[in-house]
PDB file of N, CA and C in Angstrom:
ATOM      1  N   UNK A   1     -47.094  49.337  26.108  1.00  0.00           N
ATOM      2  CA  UNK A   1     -46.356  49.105  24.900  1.00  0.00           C
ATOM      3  C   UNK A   1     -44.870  48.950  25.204  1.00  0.00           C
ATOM      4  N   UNK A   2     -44.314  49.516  26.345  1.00  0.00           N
ATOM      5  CA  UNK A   2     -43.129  50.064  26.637  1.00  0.00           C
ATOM      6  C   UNK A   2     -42.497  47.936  26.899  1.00  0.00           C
ATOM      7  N   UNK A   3     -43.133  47.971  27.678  1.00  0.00           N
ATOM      8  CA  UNK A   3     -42.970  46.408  28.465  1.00  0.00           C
ATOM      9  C   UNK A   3     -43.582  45.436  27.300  1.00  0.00           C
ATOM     10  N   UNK A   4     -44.274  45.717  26.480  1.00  0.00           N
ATOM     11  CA  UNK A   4     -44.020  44.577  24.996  1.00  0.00           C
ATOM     12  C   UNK A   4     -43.241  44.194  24.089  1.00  0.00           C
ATOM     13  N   UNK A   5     -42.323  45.986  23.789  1.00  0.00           N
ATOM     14  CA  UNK A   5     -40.823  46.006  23.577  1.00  0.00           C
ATOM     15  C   UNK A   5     -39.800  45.503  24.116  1.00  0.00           C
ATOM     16  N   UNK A   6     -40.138  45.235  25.636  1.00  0.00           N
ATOM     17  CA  UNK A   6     -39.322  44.353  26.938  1.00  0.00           C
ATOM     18  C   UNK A   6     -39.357  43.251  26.061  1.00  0.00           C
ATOM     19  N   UNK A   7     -40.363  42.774  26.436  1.00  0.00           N
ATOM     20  CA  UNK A   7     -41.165  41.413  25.870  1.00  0.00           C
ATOM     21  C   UNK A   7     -40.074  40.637  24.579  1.00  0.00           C
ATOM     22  N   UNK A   8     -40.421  41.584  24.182  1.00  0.00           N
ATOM     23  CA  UNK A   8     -39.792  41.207  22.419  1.00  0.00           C
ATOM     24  C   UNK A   8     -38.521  41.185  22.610  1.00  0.00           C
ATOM     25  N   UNK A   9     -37.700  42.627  22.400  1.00  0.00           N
ATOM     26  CA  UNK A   9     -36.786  42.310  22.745  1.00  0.00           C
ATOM     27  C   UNK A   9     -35.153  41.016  23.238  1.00  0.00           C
ATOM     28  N   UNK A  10     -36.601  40.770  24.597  1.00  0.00           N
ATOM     29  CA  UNK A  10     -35.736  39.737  25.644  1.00  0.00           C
ATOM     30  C   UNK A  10     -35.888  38.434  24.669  1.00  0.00           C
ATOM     31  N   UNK A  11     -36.965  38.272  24.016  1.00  0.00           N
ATOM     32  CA  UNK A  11     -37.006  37.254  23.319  1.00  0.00           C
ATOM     33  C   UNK A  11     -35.889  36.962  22.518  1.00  0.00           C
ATOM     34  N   UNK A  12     -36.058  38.131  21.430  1.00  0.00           N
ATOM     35  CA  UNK A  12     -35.232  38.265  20.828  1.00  0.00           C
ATOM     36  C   UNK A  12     -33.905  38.086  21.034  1.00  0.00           C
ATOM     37  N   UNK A  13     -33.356  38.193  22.036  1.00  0.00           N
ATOM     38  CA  UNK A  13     -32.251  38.122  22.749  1.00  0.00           C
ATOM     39  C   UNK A  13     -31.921  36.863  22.834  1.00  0.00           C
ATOM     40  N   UNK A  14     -32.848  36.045  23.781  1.00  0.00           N
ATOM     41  CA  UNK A  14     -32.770  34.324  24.361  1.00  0.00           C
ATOM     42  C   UNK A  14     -32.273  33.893  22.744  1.00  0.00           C
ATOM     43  N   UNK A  15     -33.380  34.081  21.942  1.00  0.00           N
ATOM     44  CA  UNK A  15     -33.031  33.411  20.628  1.00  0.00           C
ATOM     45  C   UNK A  15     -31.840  33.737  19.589  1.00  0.00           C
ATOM     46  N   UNK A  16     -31.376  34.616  19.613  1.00  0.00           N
ATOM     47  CA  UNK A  16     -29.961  34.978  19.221  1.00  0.00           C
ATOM     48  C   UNK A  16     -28.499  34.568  20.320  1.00  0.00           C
ATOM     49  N   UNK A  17     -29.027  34.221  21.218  1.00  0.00           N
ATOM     50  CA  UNK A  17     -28.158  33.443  22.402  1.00  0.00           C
ATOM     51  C   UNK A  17     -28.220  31.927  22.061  1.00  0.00           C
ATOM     52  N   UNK A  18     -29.072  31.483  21.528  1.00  0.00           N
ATOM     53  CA  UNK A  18     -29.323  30.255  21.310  1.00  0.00           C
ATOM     54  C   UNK A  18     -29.117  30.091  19.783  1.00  0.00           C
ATOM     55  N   UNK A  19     -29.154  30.904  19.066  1.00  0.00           N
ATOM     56  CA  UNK A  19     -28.285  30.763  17.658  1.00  0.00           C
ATOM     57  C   UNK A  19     -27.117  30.653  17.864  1.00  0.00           C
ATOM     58  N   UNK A  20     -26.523  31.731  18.930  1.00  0.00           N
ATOM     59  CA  UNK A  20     -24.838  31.710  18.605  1.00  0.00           C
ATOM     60  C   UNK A  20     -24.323  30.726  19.438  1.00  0.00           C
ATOM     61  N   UNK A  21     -25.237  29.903  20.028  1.00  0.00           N
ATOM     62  CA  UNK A  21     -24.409  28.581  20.984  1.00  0.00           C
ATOM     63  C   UNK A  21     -24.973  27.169  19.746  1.00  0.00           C
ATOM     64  N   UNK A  22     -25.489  27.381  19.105  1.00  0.00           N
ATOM     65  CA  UNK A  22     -25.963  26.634  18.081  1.00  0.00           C
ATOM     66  C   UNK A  22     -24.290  26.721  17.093  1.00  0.00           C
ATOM     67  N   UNK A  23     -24.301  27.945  16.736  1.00  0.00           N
ATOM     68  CA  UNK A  23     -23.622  28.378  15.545  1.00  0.00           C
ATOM     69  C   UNK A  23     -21.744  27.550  15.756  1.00  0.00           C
ATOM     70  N   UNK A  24     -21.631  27.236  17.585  1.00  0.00           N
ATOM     71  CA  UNK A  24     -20.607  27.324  18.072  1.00  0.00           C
ATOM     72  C   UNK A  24     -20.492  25.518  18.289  1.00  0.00           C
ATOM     73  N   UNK A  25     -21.598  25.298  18.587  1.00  0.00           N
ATOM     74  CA  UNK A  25     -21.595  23.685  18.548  1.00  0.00           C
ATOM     75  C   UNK A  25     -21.216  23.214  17.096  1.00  0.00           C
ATOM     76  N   UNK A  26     -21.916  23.891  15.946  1.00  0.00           N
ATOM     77  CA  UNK A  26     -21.432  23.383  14.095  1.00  0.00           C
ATOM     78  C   UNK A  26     -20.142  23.489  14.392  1.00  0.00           C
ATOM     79  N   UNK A  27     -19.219  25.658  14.677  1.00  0.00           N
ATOM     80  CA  UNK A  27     -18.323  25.257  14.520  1.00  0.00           C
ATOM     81  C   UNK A  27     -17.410  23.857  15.296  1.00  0.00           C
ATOM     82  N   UNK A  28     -17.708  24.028  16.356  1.00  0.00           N
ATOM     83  CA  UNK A  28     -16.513  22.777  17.547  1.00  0.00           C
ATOM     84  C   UNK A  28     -17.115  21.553  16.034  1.00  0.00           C
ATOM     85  N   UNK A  29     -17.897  21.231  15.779  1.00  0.00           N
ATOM     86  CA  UNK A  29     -18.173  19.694  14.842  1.00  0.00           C
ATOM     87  C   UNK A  29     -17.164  19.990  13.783  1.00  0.00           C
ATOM     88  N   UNK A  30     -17.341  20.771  13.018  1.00  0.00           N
ATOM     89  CA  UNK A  30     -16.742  21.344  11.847  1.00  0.00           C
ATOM     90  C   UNK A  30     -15.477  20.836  12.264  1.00  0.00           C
ATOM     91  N   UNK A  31     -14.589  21.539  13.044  1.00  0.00           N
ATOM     92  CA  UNK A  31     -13.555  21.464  13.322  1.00  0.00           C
ATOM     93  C   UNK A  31     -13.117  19.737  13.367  1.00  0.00           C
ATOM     94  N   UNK A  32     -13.668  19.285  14.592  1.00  0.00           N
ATOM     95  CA  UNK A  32     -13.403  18.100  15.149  1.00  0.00           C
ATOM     96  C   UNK A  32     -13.463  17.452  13.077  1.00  0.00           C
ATOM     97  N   UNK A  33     -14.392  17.488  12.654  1.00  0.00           N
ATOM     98  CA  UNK A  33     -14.824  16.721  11.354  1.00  0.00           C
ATOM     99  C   UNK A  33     -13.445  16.931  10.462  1.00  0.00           C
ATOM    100  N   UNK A  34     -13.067  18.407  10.315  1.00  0.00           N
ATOM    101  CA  UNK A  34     -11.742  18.908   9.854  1.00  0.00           C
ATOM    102  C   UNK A  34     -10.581  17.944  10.143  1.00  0.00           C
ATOM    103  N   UNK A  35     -10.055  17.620  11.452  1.00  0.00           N
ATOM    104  CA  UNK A  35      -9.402  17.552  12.031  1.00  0.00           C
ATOM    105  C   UNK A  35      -9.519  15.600  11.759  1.00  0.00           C
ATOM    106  N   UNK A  36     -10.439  14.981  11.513  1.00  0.00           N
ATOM    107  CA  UNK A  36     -10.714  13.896  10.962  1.00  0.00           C
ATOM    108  C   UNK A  36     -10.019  13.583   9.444  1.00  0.00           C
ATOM    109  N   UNK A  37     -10.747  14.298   9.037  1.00  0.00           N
ATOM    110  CA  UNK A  37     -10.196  14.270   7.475  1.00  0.00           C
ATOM    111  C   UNK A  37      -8.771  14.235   7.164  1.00  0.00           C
ATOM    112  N   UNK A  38      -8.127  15.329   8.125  1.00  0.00           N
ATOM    113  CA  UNK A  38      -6.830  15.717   7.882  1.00  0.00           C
ATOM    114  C   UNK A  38      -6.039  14.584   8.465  1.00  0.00           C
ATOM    115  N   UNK A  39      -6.770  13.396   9.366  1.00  0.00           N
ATOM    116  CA  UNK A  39      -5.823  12.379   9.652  1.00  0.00           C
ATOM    117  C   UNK A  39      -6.375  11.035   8.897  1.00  0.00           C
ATOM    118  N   UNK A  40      -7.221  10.932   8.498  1.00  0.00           N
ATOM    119  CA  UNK A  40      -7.839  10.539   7.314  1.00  0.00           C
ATOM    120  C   UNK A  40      -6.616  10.489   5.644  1.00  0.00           C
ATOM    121  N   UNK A  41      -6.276  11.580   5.548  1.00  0.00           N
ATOM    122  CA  UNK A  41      -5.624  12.161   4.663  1.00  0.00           C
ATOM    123  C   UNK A  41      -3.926  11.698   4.566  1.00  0.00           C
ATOM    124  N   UNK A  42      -3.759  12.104   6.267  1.00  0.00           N
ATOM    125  CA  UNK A  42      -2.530  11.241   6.427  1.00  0.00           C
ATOM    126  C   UNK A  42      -2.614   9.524   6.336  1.00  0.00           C
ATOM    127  N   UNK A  43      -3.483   9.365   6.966  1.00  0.00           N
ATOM    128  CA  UNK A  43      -3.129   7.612   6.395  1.00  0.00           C
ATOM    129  C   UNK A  43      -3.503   6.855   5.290  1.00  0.00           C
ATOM    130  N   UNK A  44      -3.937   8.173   4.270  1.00  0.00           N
ATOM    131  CA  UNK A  44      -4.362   7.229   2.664  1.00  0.00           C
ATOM    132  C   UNK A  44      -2.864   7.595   2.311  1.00  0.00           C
ATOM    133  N   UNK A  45      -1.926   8.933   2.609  1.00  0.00           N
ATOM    134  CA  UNK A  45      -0.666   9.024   2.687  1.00  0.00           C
ATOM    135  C   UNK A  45       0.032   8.147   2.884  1.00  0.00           C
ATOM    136  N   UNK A  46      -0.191   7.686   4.032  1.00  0.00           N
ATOM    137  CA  UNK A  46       1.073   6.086   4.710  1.00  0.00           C
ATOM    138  C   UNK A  46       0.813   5.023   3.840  1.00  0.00           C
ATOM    139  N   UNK A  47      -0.562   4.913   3.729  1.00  0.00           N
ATOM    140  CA  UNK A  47      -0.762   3.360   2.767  1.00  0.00           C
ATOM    141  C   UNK A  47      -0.260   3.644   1.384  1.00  0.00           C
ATOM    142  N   UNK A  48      -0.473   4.635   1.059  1.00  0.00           N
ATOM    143  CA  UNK A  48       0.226   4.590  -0.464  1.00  0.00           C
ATOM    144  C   UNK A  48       1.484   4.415  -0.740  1.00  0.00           C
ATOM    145  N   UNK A  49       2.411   4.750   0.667  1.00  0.00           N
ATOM    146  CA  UNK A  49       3.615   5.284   0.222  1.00  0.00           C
ATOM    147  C   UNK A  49       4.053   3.168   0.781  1.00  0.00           C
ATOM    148  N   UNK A  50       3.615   2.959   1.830  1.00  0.00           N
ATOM    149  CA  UNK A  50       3.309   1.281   2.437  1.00  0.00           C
ATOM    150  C   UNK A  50       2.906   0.452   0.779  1.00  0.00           C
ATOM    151  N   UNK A  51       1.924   1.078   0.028  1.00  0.00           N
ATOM    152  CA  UNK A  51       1.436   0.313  -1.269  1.00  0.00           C
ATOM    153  C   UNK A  51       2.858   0.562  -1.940  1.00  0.00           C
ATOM    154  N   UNK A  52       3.281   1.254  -2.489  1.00  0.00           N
ATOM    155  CA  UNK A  52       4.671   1.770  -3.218  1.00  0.00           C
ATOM    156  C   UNK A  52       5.546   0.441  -3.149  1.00  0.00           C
ATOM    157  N   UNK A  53       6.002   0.689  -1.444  1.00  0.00           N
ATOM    158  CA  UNK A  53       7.213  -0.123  -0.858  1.00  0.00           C
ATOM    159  C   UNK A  53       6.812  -2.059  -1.279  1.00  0.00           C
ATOM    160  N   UNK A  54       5.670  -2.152  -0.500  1.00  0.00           N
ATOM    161  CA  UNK A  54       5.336  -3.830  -1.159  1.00  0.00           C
ATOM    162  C   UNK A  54       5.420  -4.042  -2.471  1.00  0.00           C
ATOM    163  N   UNK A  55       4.824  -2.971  -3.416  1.00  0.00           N
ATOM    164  CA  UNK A  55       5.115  -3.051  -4.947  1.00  0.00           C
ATOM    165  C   UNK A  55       6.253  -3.272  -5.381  1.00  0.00           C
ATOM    166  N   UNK A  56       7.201  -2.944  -4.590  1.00  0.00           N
ATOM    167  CA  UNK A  56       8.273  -2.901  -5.136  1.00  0.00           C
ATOM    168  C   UNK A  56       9.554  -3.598  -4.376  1.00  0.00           C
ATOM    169  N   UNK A  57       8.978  -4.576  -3.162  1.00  0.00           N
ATOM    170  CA  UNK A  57       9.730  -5.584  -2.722  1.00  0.00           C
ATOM    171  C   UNK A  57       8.840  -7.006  -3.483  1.00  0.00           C
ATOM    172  N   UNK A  58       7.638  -6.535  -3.898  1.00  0.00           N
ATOM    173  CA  UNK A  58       7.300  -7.900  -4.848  1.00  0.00           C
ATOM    174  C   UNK A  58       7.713  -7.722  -6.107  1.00  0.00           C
ATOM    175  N   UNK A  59       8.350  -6.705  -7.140  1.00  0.00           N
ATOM    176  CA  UNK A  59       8.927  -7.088  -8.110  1.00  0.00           C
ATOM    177  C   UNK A  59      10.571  -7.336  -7.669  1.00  0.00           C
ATOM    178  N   UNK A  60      11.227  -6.906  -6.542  1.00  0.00           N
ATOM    179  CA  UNK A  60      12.288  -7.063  -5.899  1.00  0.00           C
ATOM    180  C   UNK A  60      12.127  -9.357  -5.934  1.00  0.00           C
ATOM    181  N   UNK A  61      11.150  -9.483  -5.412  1.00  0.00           N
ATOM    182  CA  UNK A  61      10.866 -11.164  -5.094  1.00  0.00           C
ATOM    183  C   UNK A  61      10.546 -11.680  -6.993  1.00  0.00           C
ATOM    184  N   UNK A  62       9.989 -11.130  -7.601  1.00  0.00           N
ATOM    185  CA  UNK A  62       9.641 -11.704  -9.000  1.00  0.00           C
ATOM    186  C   UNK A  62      11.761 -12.177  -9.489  1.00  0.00           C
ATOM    187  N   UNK A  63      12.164 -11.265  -9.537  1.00  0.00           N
ATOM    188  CA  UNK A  63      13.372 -10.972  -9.741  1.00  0.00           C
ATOM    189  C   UNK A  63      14.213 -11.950  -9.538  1.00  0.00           C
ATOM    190  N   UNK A  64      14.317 -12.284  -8.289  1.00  0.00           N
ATOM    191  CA  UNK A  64      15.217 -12.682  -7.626  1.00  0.00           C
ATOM    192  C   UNK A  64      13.891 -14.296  -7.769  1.00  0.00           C
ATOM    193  N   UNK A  65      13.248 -14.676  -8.145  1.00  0.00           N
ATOM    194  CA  UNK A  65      13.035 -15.913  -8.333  1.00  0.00           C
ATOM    195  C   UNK A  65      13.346 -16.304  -9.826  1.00  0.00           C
ATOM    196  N   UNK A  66      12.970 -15.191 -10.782  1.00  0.00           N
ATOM    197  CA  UNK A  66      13.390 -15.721 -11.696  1.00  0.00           C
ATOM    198  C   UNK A  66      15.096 -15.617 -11.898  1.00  0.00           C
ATOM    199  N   UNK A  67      16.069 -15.369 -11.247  1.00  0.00           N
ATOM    200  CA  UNK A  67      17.285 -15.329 -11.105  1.00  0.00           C
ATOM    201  C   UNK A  67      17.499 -17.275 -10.424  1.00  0.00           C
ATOM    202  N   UNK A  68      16.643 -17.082  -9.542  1.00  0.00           N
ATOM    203  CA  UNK A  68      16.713 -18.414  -8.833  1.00  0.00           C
ATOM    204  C   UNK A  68      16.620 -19.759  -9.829  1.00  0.00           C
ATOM    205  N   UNK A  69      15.400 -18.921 -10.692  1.00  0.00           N
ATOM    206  CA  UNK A  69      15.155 -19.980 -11.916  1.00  0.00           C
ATOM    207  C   UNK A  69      16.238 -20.487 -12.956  1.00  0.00           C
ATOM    208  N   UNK A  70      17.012 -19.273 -13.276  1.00  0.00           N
ATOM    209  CA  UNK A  70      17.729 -19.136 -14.567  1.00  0.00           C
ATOM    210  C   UNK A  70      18.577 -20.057 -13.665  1.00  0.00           C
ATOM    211  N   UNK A  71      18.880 -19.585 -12.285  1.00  0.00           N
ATOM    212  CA  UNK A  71      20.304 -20.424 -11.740  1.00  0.00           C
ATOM    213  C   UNK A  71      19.660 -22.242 -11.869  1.00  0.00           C
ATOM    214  N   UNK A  72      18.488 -22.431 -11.652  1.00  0.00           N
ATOM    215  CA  UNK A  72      18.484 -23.913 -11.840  1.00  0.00           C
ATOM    216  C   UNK A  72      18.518 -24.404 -12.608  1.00  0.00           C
ATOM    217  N   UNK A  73      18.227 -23.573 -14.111  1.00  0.00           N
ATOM    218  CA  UNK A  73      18.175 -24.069 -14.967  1.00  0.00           C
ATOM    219  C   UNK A  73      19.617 -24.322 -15.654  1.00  0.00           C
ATOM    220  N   UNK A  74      21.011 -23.226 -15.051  1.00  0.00           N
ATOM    221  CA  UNK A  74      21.826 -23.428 -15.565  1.00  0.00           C
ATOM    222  C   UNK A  74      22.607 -24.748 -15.009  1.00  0.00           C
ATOM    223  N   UNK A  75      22.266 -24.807 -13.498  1.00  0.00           N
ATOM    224  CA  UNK A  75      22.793 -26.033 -13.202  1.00  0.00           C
ATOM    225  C   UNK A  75      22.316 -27.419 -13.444  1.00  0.00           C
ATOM    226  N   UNK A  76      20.745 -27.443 -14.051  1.00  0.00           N
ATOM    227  CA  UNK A  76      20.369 -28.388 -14.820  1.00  0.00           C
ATOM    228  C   UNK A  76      21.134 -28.670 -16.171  1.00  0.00           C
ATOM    229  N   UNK A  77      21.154 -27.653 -16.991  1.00  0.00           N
ATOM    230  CA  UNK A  77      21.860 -27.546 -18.111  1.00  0.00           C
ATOM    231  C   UNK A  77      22.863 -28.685 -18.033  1.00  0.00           C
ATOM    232  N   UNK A  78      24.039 -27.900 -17.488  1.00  0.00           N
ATOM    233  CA  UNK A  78      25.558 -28.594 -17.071  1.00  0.00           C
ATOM    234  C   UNK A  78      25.237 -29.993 -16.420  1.00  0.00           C
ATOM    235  N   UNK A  79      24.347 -30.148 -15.273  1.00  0.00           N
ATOM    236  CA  UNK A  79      24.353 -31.982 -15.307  1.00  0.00           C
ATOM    237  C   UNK A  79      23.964 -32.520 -16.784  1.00  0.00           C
ATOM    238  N   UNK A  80      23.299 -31.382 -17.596  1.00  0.00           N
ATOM    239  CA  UNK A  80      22.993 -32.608 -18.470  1.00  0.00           C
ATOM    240  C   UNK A  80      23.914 -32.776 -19.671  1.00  0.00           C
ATOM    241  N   UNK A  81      24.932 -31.569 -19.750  1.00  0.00           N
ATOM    242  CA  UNK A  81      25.935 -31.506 -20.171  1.00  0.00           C
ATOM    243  C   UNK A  81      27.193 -32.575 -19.709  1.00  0.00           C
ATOM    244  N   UNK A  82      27.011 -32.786 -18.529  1.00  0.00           N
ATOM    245  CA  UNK A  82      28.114 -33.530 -18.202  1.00  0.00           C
ATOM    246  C   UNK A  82      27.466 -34.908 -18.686  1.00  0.00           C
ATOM    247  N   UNK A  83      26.291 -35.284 -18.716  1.00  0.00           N
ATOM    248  CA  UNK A  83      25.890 -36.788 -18.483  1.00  0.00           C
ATOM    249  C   UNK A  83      26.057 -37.033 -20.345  1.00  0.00           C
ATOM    250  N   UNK A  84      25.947 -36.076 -20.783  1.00  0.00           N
ATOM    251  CA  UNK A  84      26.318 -36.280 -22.291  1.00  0.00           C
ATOM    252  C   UNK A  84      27.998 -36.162 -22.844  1.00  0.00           C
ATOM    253  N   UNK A  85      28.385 -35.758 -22.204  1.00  0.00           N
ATOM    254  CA  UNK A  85      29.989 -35.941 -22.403  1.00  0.00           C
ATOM    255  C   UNK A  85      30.254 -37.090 -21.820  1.00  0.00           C
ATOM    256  N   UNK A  86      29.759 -37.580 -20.684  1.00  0.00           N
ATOM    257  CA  UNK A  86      30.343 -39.212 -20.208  1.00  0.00           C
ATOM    258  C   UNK A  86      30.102 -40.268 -21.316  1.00  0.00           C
ATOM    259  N   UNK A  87      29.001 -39.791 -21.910  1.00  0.00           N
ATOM    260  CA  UNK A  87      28.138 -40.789 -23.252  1.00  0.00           C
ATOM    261  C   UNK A  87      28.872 -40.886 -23.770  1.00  0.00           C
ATOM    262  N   UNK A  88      28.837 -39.628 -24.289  1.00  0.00           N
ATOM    263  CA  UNK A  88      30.147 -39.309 -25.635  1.00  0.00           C
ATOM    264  C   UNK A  88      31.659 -40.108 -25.076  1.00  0.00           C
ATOM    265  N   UNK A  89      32.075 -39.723 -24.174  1.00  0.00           N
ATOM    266  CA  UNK A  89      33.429 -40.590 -23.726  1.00  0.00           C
ATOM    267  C   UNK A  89      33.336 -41.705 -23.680  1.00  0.00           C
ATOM    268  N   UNK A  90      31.838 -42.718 -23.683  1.00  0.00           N
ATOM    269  CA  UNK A  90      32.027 -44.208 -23.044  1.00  0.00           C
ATOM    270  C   UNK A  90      31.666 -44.706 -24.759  1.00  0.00           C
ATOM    271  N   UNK A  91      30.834 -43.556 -25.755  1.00  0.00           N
ATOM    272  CA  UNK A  91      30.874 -44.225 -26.863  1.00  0.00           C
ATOM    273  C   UNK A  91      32.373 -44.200 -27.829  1.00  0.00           C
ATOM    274  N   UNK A  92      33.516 -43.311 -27.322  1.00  0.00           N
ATOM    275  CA  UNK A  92      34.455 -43.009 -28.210  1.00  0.00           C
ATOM    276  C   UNK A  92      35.229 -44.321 -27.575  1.00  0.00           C
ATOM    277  N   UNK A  93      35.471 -44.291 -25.891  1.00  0.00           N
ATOM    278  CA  UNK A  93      36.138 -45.625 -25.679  1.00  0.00           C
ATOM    279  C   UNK A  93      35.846 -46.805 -26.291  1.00  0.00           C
ATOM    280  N   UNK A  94      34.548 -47.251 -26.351  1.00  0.00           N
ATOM    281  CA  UNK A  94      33.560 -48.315 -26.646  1.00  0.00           C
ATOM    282  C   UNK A  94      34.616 -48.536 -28.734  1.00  0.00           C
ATOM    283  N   UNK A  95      34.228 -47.580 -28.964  1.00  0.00           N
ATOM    284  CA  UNK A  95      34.783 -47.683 -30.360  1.00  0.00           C
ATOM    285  C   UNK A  95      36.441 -47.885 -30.331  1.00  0.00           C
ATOM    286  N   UNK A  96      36.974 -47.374 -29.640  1.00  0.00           N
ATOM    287  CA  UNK A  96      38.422 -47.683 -29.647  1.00  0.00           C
ATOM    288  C   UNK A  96      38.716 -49.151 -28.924  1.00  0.00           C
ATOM    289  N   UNK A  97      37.873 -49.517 -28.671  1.00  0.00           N
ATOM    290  CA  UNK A  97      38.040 -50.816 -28.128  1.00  0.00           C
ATOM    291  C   UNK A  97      37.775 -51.728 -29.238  1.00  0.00           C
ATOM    292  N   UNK A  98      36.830 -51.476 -30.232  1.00  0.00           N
ATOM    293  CA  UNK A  98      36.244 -52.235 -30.994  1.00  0.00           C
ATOM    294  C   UNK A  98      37.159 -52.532 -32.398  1.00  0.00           C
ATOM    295  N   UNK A  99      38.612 -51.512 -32.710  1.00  0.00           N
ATOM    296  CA  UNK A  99      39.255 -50.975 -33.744  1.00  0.00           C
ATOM    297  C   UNK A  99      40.624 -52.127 -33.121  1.00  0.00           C
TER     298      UNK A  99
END
């Protein structure tokens, strides 16, 4: 009986040796998996703060085109301002010629 208690025992033993190298492989995964996430974590960090910055050099570009716009339109304006004052000047001459 004495040496069945051996028996058992030792068993018992191997297999609680082999739990806690089990238990030690989850943790090392765990960790490594941890240690994923947490850089995982940092780069949904970078892209957001990367998403932010483009957001806001493309309303920086909306801006500055419609500035670009207003400017063509003002210098359209004025040619067409000027081409109507020449009118106006060649119809007031035109009439003083005619008097």
């Amino acid at each position: 009986m004495n040496q069945e208690l051996r028996d058992i025992i030792t068993r018992l033993e191997t297999r609680v040796r082999q739990l806690i190298l089990q238990q030690e492989k989850q943790q090392e995964e765990l960790d490594k998996l941890r240690q994923q996430l947490n850089g995982k974590d940092d780069e949904i960090l970078e892209l957001q703060i990367q998403n932010e910055e483009l957001k806001q050099q493309y309303s920086r570009l909306k801006m500055a085109k419609y500035i670009d716009m207003a400017d063509n339109d003002v210098k359209d304006m004025r040619g067409r301002i000027r081409t109507m004052v020449r009118d106006i000047d060649k119809c007031i001459s035109m009439l003083k010629v005619t008097q």
